[in-house]
PDB file of N, CA and C in Angstrom:
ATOM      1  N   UNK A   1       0.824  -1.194   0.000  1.00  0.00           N
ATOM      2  CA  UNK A   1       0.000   0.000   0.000  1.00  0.00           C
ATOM      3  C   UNK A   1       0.869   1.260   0.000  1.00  0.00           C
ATOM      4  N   UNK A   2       2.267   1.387   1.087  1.00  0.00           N
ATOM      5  CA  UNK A   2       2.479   2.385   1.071  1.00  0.00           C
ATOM      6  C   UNK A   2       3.778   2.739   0.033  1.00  0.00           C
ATOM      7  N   UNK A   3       3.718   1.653  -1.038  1.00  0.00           N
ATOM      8  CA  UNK A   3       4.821   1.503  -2.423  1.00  0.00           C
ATOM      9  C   UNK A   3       4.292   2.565  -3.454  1.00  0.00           C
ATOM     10  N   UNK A   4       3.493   3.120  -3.230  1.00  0.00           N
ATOM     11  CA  UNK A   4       2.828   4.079  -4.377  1.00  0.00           C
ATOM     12  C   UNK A   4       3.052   5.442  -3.534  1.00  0.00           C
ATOM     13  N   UNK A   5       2.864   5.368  -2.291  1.00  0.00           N
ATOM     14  CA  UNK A   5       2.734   6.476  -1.472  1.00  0.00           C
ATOM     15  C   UNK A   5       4.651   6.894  -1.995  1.00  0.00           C
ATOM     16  N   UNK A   6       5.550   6.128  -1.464  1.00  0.00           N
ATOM     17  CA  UNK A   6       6.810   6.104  -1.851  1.00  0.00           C
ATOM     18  C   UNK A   6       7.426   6.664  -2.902  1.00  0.00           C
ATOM     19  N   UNK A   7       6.719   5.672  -4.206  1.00  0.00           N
ATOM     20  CA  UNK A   7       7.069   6.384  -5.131  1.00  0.00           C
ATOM     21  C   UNK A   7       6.779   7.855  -5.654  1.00  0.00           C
ATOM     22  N   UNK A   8       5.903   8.253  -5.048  1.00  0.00           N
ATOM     23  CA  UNK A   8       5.215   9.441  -5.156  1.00  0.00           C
ATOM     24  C   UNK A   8       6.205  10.427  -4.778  1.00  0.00           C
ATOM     25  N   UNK A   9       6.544  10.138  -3.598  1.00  0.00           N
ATOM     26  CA  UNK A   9       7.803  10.736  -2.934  1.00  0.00           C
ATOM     27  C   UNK A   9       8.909  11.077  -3.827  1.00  0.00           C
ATOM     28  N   UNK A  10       9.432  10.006  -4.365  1.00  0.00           N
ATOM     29  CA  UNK A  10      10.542  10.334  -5.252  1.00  0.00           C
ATOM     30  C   UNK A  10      10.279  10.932  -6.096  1.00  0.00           C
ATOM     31  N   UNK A  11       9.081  11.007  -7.494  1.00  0.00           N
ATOM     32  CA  UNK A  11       8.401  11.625  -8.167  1.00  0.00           C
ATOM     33  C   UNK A  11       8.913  13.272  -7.681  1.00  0.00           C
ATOM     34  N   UNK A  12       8.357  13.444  -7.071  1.00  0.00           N
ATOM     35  CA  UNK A  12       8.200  14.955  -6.592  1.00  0.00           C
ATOM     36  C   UNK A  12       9.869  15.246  -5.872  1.00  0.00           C
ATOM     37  N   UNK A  13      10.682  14.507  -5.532  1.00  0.00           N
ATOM     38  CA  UNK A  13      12.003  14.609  -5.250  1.00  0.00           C
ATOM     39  C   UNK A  13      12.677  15.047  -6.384  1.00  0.00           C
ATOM     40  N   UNK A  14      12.136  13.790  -7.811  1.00  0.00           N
ATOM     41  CA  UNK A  14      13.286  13.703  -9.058  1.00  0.00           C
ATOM     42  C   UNK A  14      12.698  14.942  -9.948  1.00  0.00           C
ATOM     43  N   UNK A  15      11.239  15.603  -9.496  1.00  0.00           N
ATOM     44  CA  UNK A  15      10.585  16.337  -9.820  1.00  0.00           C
ATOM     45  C   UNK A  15      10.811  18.164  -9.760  1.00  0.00           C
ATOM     46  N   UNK A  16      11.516  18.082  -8.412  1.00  0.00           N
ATOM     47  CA  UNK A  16      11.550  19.434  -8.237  1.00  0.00           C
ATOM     48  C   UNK A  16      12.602  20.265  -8.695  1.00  0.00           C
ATOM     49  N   UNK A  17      14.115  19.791  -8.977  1.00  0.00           N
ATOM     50  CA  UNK A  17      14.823  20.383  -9.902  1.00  0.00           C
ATOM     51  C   UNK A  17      14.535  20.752 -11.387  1.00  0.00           C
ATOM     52  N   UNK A  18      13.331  20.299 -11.891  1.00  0.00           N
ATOM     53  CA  UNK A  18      12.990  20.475 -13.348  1.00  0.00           C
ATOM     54  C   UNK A  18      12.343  21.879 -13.859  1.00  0.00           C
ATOM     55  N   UNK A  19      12.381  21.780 -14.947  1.00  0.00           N
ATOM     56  CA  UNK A  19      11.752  23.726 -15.203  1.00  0.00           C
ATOM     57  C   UNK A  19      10.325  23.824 -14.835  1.00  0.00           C
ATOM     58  N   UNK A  20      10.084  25.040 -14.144  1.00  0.00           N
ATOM     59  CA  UNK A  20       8.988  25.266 -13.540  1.00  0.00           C
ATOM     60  C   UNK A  20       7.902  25.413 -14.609  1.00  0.00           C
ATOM     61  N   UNK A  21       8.287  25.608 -16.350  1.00  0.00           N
ATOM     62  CA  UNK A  21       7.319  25.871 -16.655  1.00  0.00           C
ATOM     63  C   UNK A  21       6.308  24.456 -17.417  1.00  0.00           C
ATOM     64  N   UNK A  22       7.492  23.073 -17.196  1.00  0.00           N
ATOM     65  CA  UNK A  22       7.266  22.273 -17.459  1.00  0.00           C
ATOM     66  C   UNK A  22       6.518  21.111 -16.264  1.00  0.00           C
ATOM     67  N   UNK A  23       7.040  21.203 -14.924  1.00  0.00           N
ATOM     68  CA  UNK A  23       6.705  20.437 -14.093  1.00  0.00           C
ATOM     69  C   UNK A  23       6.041  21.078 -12.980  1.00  0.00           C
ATOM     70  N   UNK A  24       4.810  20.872 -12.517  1.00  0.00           N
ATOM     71  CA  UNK A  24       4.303  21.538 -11.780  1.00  0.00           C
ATOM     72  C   UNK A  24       4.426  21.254 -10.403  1.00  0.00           C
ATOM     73  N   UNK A  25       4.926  20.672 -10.100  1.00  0.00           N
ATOM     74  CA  UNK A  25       6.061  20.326  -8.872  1.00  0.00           C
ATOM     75  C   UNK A  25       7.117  20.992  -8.938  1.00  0.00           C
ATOM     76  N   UNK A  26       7.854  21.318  -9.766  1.00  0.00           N
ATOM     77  CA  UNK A  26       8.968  21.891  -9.764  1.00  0.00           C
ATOM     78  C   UNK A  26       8.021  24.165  -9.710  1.00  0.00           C
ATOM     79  N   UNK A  27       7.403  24.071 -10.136  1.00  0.00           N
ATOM     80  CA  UNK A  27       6.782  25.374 -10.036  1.00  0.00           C
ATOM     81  C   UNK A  27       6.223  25.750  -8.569  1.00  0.00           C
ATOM     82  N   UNK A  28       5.723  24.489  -8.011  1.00  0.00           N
ATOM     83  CA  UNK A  28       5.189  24.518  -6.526  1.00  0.00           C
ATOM     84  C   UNK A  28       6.183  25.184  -5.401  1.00  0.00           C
ATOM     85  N   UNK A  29       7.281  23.924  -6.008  1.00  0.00           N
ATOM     86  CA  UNK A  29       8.713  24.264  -5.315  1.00  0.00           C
ATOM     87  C   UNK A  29       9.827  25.851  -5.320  1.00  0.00           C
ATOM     88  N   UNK A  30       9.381  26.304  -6.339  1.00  0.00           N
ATOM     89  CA  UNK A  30      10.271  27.259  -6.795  1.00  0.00           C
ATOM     90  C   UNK A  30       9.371  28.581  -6.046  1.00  0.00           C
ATOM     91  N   UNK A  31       8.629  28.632  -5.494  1.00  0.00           N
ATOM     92  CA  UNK A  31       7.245  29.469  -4.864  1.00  0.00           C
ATOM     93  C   UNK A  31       8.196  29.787  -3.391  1.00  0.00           C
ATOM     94  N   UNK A  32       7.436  31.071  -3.169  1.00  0.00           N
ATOM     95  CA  UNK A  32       7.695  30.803  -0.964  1.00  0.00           C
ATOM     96  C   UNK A  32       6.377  29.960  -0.721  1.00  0.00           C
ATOM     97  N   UNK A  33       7.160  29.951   0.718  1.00  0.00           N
ATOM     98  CA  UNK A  33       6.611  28.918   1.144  1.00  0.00           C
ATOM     99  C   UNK A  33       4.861  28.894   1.599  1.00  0.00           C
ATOM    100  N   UNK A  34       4.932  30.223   1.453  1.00  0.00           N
ATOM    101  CA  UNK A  34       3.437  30.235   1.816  1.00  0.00           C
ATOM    102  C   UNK A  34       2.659  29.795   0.813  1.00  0.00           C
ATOM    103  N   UNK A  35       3.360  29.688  -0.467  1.00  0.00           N
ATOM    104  CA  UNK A  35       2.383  29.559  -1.761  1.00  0.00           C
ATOM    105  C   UNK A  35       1.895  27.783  -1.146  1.00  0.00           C
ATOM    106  N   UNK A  36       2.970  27.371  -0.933  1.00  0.00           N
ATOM    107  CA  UNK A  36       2.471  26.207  -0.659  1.00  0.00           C
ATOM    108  C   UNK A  36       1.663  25.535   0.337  1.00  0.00           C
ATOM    109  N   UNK A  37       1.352  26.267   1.404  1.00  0.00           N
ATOM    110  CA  UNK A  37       0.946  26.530   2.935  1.00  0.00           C
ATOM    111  C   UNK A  37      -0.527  27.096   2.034  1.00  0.00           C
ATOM    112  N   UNK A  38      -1.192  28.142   1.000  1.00  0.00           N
ATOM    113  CA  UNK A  38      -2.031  28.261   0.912  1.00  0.00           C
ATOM    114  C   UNK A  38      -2.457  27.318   0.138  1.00  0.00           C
ATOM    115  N   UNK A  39      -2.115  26.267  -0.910  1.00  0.00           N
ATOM    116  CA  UNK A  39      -2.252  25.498  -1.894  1.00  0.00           C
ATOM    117  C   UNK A  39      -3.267  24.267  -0.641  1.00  0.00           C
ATOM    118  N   UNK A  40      -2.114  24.026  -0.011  1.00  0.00           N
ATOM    119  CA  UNK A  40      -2.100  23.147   0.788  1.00  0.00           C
ATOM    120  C   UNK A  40      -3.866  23.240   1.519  1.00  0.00           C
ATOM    121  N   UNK A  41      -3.705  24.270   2.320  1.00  0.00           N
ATOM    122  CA  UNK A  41      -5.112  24.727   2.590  1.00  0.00           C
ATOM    123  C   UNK A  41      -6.533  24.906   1.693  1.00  0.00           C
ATOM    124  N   UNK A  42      -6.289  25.086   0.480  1.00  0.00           N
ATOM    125  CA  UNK A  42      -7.162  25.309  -0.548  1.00  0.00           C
ATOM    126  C   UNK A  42      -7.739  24.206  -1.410  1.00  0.00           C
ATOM    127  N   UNK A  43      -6.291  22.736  -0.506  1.00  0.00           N
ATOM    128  CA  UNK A  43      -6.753  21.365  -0.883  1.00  0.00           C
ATOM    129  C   UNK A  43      -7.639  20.823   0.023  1.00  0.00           C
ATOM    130  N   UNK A  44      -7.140  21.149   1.124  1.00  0.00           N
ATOM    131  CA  UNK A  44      -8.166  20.799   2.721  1.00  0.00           C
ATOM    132  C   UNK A  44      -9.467  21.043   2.908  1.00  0.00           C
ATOM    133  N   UNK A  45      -9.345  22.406   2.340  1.00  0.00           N
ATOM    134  CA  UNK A  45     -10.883  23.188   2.453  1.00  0.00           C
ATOM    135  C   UNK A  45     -11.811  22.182   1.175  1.00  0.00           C
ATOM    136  N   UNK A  46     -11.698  22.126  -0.219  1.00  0.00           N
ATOM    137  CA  UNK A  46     -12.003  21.326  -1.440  1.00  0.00           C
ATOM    138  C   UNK A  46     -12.167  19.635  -0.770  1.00  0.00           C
ATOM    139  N   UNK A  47     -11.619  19.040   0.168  1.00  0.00           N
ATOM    140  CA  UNK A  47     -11.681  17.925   0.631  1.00  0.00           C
ATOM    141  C   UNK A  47     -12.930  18.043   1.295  1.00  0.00           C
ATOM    142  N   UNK A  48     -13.167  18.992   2.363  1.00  0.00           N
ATOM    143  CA  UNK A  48     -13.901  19.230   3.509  1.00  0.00           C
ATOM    144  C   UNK A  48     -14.851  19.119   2.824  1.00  0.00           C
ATOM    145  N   UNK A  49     -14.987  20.883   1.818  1.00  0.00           N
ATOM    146  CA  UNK A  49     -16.433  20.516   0.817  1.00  0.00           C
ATOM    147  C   UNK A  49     -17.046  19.322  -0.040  1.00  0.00           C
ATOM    148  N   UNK A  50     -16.494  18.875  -0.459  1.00  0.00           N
ATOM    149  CA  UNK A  50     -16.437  17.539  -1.238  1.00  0.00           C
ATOM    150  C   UNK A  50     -16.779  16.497  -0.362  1.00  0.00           C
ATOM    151  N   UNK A  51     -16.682  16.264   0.901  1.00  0.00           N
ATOM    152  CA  UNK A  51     -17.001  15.519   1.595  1.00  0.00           C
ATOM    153  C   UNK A  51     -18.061  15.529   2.231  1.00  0.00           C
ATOM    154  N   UNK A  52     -18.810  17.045   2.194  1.00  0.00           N
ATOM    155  CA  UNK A  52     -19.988  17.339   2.519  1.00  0.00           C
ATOM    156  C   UNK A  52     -20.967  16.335   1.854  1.00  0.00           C
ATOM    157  N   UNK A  53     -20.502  17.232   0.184  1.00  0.00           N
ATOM    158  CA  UNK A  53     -21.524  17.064  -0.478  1.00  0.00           C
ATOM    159  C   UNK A  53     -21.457  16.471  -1.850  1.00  0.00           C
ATOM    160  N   UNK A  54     -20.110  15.608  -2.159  1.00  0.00           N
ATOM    161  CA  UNK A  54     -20.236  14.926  -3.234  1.00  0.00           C
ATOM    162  C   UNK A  54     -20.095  13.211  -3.100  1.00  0.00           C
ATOM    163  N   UNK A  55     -20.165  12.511  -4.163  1.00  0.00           N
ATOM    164  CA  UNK A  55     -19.876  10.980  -4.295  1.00  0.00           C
ATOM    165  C   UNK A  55     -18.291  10.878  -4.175  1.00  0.00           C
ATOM    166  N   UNK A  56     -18.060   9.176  -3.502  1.00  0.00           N
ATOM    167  CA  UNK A  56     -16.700   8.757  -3.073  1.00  0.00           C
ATOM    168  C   UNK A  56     -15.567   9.314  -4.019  1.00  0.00           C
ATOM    169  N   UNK A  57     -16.088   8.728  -5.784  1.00  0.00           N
ATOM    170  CA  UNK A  57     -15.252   9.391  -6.582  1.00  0.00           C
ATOM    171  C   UNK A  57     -14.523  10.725  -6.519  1.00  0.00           C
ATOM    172  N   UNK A  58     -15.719  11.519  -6.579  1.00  0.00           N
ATOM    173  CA  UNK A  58     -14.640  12.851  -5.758  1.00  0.00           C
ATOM    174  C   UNK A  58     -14.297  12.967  -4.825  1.00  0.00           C
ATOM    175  N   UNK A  59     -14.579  12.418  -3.955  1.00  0.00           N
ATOM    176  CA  UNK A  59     -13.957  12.891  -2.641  1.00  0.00           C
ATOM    177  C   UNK A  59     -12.373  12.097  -2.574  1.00  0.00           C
ATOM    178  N   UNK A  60     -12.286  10.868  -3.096  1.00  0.00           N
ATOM    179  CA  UNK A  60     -11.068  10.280  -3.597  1.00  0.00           C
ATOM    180  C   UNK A  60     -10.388  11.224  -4.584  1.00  0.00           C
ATOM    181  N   UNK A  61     -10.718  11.685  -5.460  1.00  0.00           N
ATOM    182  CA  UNK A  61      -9.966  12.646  -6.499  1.00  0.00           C
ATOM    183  C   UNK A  61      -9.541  13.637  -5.579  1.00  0.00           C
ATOM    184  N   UNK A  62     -10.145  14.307  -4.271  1.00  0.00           N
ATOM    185  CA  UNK A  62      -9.812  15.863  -3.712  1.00  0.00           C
ATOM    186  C   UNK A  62      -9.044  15.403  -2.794  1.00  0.00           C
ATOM    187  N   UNK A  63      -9.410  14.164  -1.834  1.00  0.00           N
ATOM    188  CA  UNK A  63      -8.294  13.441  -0.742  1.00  0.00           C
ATOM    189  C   UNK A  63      -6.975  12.889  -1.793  1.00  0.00           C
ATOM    190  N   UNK A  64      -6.686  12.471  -2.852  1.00  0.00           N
ATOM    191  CA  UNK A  64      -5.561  12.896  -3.852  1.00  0.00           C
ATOM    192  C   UNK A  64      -4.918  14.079  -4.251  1.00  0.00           C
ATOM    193  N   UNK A  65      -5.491  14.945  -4.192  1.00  0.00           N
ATOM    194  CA  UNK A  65      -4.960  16.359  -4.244  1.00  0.00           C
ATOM    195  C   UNK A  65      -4.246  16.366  -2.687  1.00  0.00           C
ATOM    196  N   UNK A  66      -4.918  16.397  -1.962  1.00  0.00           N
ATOM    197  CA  UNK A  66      -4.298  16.709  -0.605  1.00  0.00           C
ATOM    198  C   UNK A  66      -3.206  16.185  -0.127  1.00  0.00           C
ATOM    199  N   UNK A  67      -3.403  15.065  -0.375  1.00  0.00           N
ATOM    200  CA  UNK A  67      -1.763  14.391  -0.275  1.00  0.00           C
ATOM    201  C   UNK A  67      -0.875  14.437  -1.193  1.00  0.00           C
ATOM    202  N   UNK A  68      -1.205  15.146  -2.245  1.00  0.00           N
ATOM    203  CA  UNK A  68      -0.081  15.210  -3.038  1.00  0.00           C
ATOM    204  C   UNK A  68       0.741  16.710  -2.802  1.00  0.00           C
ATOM    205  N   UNK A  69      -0.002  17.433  -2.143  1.00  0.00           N
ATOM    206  CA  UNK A  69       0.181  19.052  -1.726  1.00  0.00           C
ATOM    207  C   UNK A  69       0.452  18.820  -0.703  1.00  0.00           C
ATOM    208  N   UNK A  70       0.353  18.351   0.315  1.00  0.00           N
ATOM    209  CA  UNK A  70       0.379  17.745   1.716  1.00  0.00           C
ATOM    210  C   UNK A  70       2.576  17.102   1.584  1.00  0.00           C
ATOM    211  N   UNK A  71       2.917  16.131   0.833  1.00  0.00           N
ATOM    212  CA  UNK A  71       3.848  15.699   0.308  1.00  0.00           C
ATOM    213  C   UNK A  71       4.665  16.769  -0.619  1.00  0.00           C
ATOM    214  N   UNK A  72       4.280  17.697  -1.125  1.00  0.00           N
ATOM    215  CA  UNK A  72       5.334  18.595  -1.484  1.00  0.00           C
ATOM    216  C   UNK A  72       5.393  19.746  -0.552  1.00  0.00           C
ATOM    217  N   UNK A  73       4.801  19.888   0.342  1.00  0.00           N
ATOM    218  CA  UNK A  73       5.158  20.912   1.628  1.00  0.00           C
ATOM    219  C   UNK A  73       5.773  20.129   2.326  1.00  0.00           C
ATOM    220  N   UNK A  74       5.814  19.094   2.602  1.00  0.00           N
ATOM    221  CA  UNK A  74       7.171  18.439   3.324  1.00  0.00           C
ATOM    222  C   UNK A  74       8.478  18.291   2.429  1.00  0.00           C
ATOM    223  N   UNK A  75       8.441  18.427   0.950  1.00  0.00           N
ATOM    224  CA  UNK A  75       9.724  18.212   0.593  1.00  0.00           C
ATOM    225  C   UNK A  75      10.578  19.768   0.909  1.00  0.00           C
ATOM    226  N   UNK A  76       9.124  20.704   0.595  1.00  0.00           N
ATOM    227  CA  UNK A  76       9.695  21.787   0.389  1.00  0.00           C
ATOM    228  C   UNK A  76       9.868  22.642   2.154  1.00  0.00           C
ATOM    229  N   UNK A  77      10.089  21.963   2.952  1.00  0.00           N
ATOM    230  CA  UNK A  77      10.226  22.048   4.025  1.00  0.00           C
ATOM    231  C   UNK A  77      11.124  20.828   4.628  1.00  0.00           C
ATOM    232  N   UNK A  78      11.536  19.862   3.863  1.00  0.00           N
ATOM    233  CA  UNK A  78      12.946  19.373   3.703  1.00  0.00           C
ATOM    234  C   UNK A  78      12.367  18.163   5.230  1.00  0.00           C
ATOM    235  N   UNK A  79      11.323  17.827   4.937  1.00  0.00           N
ATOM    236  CA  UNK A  79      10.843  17.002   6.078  1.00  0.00           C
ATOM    237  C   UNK A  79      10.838  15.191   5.479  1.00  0.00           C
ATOM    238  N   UNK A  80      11.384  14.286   6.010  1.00  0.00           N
ATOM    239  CA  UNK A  80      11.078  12.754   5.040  1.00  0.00           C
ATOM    240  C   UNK A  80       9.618  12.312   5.808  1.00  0.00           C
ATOM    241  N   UNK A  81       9.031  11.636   4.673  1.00  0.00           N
ATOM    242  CA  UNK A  81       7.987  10.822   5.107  1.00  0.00           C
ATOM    243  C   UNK A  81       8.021  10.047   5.902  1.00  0.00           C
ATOM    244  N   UNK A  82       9.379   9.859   6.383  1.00  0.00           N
ATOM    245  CA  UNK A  82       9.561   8.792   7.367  1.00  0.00           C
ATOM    246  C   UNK A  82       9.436   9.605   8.746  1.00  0.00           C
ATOM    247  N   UNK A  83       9.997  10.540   8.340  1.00  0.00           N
ATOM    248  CA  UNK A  83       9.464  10.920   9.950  1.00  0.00           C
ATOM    249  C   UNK A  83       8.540  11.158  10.423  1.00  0.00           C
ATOM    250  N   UNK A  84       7.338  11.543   9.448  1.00  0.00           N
ATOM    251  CA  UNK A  84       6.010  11.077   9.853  1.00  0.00           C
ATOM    252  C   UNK A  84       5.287  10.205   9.986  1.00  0.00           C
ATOM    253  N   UNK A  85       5.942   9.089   9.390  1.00  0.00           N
ATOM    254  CA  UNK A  85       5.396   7.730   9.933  1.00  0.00           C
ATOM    255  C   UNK A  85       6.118   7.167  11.208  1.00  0.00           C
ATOM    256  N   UNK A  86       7.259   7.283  11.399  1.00  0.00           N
ATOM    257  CA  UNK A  86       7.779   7.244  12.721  1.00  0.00           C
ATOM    258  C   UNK A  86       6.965   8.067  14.245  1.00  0.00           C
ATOM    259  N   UNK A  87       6.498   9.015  13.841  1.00  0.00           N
ATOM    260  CA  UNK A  87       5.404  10.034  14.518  1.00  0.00           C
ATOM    261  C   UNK A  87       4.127   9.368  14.773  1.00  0.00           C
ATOM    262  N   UNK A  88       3.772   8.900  13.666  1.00  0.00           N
ATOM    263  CA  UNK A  88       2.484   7.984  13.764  1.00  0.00           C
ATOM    264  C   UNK A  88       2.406   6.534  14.253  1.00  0.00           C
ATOM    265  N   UNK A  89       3.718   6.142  14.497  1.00  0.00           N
ATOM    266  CA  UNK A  89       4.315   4.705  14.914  1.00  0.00           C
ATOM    267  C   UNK A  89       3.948   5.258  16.549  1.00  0.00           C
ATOM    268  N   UNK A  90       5.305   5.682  16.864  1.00  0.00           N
ATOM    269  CA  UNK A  90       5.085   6.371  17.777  1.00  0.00           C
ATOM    270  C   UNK A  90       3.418   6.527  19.035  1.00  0.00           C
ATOM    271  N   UNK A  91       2.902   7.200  18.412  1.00  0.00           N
ATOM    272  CA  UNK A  91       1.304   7.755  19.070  1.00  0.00           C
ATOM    273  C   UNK A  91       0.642   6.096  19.020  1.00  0.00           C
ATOM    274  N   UNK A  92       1.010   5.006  18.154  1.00  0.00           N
ATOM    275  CA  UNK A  92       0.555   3.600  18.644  1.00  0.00           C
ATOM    276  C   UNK A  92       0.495   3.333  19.459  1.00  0.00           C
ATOM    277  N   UNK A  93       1.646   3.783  20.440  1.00  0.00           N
ATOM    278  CA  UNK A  93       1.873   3.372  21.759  1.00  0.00           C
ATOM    279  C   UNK A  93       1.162   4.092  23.072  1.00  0.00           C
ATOM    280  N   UNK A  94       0.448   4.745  22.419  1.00  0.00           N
ATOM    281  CA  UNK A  94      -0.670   5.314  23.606  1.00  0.00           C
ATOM    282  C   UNK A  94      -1.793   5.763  23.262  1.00  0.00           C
ATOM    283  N   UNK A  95      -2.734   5.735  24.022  1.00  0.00           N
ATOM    284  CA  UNK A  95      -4.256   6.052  23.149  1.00  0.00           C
ATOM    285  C   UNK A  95      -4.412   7.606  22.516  1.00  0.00           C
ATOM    286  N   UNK A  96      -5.231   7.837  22.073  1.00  0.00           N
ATOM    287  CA  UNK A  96      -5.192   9.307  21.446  1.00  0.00           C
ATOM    288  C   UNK A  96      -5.435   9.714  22.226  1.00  0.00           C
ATOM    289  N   UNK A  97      -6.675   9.874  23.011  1.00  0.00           N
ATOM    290  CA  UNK A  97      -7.203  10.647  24.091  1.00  0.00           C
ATOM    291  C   UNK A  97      -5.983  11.379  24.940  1.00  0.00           C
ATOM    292  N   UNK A  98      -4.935  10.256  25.358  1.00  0.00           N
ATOM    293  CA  UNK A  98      -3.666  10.542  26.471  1.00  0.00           C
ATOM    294  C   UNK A  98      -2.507  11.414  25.496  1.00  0.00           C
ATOM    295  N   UNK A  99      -2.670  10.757  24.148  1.00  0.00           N
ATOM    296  CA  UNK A  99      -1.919  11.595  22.880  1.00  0.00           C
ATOM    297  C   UNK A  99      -1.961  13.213  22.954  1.00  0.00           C
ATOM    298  N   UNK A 100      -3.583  13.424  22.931  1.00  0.00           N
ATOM    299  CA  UNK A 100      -3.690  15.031  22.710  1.00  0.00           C
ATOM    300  C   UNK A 100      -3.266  15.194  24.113  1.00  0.00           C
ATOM    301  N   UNK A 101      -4.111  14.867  25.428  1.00  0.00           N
ATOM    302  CA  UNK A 101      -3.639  15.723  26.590  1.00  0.00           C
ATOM    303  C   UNK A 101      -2.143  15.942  26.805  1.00  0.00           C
ATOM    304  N   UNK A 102      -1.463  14.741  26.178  1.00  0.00           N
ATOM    305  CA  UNK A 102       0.006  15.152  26.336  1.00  0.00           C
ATOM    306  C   UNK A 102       0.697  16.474  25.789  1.00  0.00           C
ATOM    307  N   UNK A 103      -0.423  16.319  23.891  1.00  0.00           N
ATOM    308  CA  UNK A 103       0.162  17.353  23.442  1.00  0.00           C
ATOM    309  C   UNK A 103       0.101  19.023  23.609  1.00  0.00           C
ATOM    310  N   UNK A 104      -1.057  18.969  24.805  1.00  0.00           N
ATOM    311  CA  UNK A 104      -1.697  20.258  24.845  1.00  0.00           C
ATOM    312  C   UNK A 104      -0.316  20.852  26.283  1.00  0.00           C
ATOM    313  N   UNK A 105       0.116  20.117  26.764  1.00  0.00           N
ATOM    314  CA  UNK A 105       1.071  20.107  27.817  1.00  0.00           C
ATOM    315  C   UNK A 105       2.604  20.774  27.178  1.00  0.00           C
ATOM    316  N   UNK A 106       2.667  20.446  26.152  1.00  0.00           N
ATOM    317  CA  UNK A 106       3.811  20.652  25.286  1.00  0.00           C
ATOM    318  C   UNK A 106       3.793  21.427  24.287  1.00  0.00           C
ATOM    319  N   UNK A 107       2.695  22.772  24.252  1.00  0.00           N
ATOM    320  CA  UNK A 107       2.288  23.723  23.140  1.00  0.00           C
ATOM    321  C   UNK A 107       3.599  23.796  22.328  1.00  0.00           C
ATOM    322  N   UNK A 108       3.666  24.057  21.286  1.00  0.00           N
ATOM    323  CA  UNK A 108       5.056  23.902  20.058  1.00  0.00           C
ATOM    324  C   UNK A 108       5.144  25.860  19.885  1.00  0.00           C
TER     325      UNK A 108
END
């Protein structure tokens, strides 16, 4: 399952040195960072709506957008996917409930 997620990764790795006017990953990348911070949000919000009020199909097509915008704000913030699955490994080991109160203890 998560062999596509992966490759995706590299995609957008082998992706972002390329000309911006050709790869739109590489255009994402070449942005500040907020461009991508609003992209990002403008996928979330389109998920949210879509989830209101359309069929699985879209809502699969807009939860695809999101992770694919979701995954180039971590490249472009120089973050690996692994460390978010290590994060999510991690929180296995204790219930959510005890998860958030911990995290509200530890404001960032």
């Amino acid at each position: 399952m998560f062999k596509e997620l992966s490759k995706l990764v590299k995609i957008i790795k082998k992706n972002k040195n390329k000309d911006p006017k050709i790869s739109y990953t590489a255009s994402l990348l070449k942005k500040e960072k907020i461009f991508c911070i609003k992209k990002f949000i403008e996928e979330a919000r389109e998920l949210a709506s879509s989830s209101k009020y359309s069929n699985k199909k879209n809502i699969v097509h807009e939860a695809s957008d999101l992770l694919y915008h979701f995954l180039v704000l971590l490249e472009f913030k120089k973050i690996p996917i692994t460390s978010i699955m290590k994060e999510l490994k991690r929180r296995q080991r204790i219930s959510g409930i005890q998860e958030k109160k911990n995290r509200k203890k530890n404001v960032r």
